[in-house]
C-alpha atoms as a PDB file:
ATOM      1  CA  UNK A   1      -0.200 -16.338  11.705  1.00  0.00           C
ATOM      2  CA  UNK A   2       2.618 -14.315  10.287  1.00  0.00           C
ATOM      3  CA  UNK A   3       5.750 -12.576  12.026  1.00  0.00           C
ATOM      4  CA  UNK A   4       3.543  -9.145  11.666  1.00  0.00           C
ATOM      5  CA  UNK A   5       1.638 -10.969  14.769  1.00  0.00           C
ATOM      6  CA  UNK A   6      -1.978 -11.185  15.229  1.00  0.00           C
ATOM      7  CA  UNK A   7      -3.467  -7.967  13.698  1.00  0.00           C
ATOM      8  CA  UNK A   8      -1.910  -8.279  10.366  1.00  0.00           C
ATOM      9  CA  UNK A   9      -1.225 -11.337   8.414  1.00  0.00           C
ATOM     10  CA  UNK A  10       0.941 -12.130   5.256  1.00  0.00           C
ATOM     11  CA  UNK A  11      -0.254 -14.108   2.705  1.00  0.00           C
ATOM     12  CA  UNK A  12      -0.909 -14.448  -0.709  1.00  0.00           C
ATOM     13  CA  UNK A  13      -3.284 -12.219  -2.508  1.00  0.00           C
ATOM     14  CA  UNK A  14      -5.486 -12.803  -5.559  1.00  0.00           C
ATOM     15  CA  UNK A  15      -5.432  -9.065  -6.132  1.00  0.00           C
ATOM     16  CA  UNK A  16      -0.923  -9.055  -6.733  1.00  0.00           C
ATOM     17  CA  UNK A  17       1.525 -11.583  -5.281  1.00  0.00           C
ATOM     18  CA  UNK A  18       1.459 -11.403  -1.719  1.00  0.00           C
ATOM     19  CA  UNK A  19      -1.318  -8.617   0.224  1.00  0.00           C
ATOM     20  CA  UNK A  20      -1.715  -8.016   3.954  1.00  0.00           C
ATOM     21  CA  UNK A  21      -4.702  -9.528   5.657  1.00  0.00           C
ATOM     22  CA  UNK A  22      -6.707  -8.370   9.049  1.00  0.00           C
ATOM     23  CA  UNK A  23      -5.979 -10.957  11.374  1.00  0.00           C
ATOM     24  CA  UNK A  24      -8.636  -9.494  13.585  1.00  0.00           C
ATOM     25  CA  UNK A  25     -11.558  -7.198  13.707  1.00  0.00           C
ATOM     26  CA  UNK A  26     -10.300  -3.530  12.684  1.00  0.00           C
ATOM     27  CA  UNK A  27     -12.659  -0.522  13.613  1.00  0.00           C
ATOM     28  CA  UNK A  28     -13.248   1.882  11.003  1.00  0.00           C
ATOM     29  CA  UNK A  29     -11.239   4.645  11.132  1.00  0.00           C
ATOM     30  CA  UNK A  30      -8.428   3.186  13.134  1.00  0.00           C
ATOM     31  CA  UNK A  31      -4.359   3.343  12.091  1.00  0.00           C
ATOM     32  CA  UNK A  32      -3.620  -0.115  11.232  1.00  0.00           C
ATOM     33  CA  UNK A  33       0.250   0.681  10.003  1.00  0.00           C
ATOM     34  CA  UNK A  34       2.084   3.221   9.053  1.00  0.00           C
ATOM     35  CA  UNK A  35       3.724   3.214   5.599  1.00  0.00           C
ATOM     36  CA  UNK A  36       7.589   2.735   6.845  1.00  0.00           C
ATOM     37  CA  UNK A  37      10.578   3.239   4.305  1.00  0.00           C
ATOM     38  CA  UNK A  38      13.593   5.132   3.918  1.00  0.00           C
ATOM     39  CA  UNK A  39      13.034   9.292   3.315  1.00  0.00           C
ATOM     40  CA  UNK A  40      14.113  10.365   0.250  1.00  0.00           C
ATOM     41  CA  UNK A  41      13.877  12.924  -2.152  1.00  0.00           C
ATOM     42  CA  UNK A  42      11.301  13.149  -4.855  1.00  0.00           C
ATOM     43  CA  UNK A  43      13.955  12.964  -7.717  1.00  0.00           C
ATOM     44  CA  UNK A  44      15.382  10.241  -5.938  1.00  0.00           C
ATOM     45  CA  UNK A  45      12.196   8.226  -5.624  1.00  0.00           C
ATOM     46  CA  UNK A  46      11.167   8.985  -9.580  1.00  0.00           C
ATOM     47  CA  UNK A  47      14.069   7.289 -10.218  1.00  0.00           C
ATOM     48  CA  UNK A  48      13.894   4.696  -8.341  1.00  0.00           C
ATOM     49  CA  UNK A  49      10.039   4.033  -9.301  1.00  0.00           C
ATOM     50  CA  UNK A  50      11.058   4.111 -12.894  1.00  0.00           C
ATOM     51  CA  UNK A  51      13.511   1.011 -11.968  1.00  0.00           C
ATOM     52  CA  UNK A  52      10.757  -0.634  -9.792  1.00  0.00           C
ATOM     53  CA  UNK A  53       7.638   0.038 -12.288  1.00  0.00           C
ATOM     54  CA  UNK A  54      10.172  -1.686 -14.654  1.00  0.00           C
ATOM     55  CA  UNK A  55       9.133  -5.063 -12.496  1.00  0.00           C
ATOM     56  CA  UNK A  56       5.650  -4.148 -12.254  1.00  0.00           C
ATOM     57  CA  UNK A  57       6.192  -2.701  -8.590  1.00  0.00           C
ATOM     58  CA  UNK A  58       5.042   0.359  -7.300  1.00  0.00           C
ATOM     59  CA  UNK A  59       7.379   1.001  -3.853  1.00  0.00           C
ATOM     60  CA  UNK A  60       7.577   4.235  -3.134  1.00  0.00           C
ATOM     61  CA  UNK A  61       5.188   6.769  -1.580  1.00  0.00           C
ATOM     62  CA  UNK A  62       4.981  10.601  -1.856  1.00  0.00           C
ATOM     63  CA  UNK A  63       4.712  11.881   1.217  1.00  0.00           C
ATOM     64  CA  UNK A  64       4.682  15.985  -0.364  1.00  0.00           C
ATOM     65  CA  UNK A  65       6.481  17.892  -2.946  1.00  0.00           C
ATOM     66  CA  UNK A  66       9.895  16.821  -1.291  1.00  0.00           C
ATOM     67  CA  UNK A  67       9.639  13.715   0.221  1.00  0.00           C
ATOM     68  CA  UNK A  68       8.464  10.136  -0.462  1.00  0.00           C
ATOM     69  CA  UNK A  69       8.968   6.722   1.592  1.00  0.00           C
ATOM     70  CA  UNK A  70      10.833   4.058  -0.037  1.00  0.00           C
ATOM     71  CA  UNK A  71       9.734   0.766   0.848  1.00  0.00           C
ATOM     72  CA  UNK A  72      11.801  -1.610  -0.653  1.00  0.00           C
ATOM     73  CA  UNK A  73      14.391   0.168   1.875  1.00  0.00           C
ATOM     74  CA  UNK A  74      13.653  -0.198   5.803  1.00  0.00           C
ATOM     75  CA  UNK A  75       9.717  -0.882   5.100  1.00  0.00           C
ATOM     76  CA  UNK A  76       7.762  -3.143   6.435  1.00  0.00           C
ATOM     77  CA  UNK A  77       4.510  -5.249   5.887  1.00  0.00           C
ATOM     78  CA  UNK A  78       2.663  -2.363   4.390  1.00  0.00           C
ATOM     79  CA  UNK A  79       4.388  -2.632   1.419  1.00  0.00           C
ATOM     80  CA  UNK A  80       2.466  -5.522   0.999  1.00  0.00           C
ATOM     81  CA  UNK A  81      -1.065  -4.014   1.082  1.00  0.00           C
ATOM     82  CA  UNK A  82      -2.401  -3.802  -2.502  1.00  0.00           C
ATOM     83  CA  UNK A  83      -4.162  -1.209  -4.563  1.00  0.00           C
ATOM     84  CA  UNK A  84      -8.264  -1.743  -5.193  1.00  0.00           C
ATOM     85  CA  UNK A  85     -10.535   0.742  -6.772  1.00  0.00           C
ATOM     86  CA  UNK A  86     -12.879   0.018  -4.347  1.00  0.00           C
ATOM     87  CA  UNK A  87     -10.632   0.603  -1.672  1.00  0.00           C
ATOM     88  CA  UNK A  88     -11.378  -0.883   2.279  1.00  0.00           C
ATOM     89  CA  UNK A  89      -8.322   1.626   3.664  1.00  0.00           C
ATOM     90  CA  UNK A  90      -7.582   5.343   3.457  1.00  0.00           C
ATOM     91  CA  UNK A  91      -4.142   7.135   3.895  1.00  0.00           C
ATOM     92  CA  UNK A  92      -3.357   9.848   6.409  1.00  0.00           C
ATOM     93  CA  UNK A  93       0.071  11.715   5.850  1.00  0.00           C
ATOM     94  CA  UNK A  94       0.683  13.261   9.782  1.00  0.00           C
ATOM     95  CA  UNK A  95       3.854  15.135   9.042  1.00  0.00           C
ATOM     96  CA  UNK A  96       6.407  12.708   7.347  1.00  0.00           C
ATOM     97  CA  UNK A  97       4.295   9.901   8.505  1.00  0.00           C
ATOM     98  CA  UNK A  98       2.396   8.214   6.012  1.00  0.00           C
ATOM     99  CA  UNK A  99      -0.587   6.009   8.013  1.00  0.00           C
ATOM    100  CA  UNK A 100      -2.787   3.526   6.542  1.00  0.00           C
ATOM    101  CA  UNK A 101      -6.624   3.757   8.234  1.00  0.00           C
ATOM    102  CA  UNK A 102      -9.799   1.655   8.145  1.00  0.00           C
ATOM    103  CA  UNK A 103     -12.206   3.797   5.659  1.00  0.00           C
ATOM    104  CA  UNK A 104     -14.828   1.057   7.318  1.00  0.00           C
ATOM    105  CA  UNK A 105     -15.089  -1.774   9.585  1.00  0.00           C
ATOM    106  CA  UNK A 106     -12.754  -4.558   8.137  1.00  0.00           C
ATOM    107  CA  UNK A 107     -13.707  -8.542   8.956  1.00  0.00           C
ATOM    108  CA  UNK A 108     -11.157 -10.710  10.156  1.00  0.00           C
ATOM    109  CA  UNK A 109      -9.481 -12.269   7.192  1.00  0.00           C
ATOM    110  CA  UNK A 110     -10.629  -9.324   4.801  1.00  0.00           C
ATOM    111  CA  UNK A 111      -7.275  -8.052   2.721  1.00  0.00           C
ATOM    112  CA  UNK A 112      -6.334  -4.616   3.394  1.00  0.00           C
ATOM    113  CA  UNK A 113      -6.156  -2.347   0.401  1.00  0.00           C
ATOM    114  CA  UNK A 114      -6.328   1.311  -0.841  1.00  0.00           C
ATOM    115  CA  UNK A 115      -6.706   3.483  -3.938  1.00  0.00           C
ATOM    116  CA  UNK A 116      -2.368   4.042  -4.924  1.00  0.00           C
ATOM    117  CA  UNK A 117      -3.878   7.192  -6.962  1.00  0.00           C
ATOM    118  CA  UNK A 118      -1.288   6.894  -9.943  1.00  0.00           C
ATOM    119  CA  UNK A 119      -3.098   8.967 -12.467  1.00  0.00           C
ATOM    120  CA  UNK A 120      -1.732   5.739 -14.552  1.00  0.00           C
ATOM    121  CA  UNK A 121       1.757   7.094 -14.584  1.00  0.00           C
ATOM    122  CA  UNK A 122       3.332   3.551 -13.898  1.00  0.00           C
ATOM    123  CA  UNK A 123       1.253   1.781 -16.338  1.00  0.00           C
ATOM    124  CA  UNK A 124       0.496  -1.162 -14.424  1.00  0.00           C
ATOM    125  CA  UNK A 125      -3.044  -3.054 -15.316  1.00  0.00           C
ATOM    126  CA  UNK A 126      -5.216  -2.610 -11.886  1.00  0.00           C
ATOM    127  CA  UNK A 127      -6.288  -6.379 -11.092  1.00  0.00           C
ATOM    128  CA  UNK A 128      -8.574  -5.491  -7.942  1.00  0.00           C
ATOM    129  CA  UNK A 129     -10.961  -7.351  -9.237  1.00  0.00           C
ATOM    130  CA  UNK A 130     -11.407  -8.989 -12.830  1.00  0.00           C
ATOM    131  CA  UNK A 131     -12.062  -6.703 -15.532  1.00  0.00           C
ATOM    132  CA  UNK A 132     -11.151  -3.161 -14.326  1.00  0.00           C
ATOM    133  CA  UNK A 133     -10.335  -1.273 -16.244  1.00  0.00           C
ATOM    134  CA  UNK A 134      -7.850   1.262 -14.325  1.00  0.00           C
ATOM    135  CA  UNK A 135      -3.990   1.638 -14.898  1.00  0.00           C
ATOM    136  CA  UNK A 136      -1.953   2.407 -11.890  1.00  0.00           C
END
């Protein structure tokens, strides 16, 4: 178990360093987490992605034209849920929330991901499974 409790659980990931995990059953369609961070302008978060992408880390999360969510400030353990082409999660922006849903049922010990939709800007390799070909 992890300090996220029983739902979510921390661990390493053989998709990127450390991913999030179901700790239980998760319905399809539910919220699992919400994408917490500190709210800051878009200019703001370019440049602080170009400083993260730098360390092959993609941390903040456009929320519109104005906002994003910067993780690495005030986030929590959805930071941690990794990219996959084939993704098992959606996301749902509700205002200047930015939620992270079940696209299907998800299996206890499954790891939670969903498509980051770069367009390759931060030119990280995509290792959601070997060979892929995408850049995030």
């Amino acid at each position: 178990m992890s300090p996220t409790g029983k739902r979510l659980v921390l661990r390493r990931s053989s998709i990127a360093g450390r991913g999030v995990f179901a700790g239980e059953r998760i319905s399809k369609n539910s919220r699992i987490i919400d994408y917490a961070g500190e709210k800051i302008t878009v200019d703001e978060g370019d440049r602080r992605e170009r400083r993260y992408q730098r360390r092959g880390r993609i941390w903040c999360f456009t929320v519109n034209r104005r906002w994003m969510r910067d993780a690495s400030v005030g986030g929590n353990v959805a930071r941690f849920v990794n990219h996959s082409c084939r993704p098992n999660c959606w996301i749902e922006i509700a205002g200047d929330v930015v939620w992270i849903r079940a696209s299907r049922t998800i299996a206890a010990g499954e790891e939670l991901n969903y498509d980051y939709n770069t367009g390759g800007e931060a030119g990280i390799r995509c290792r959601c499974r070997p060979g892929c070909p995408t850049v995030l």
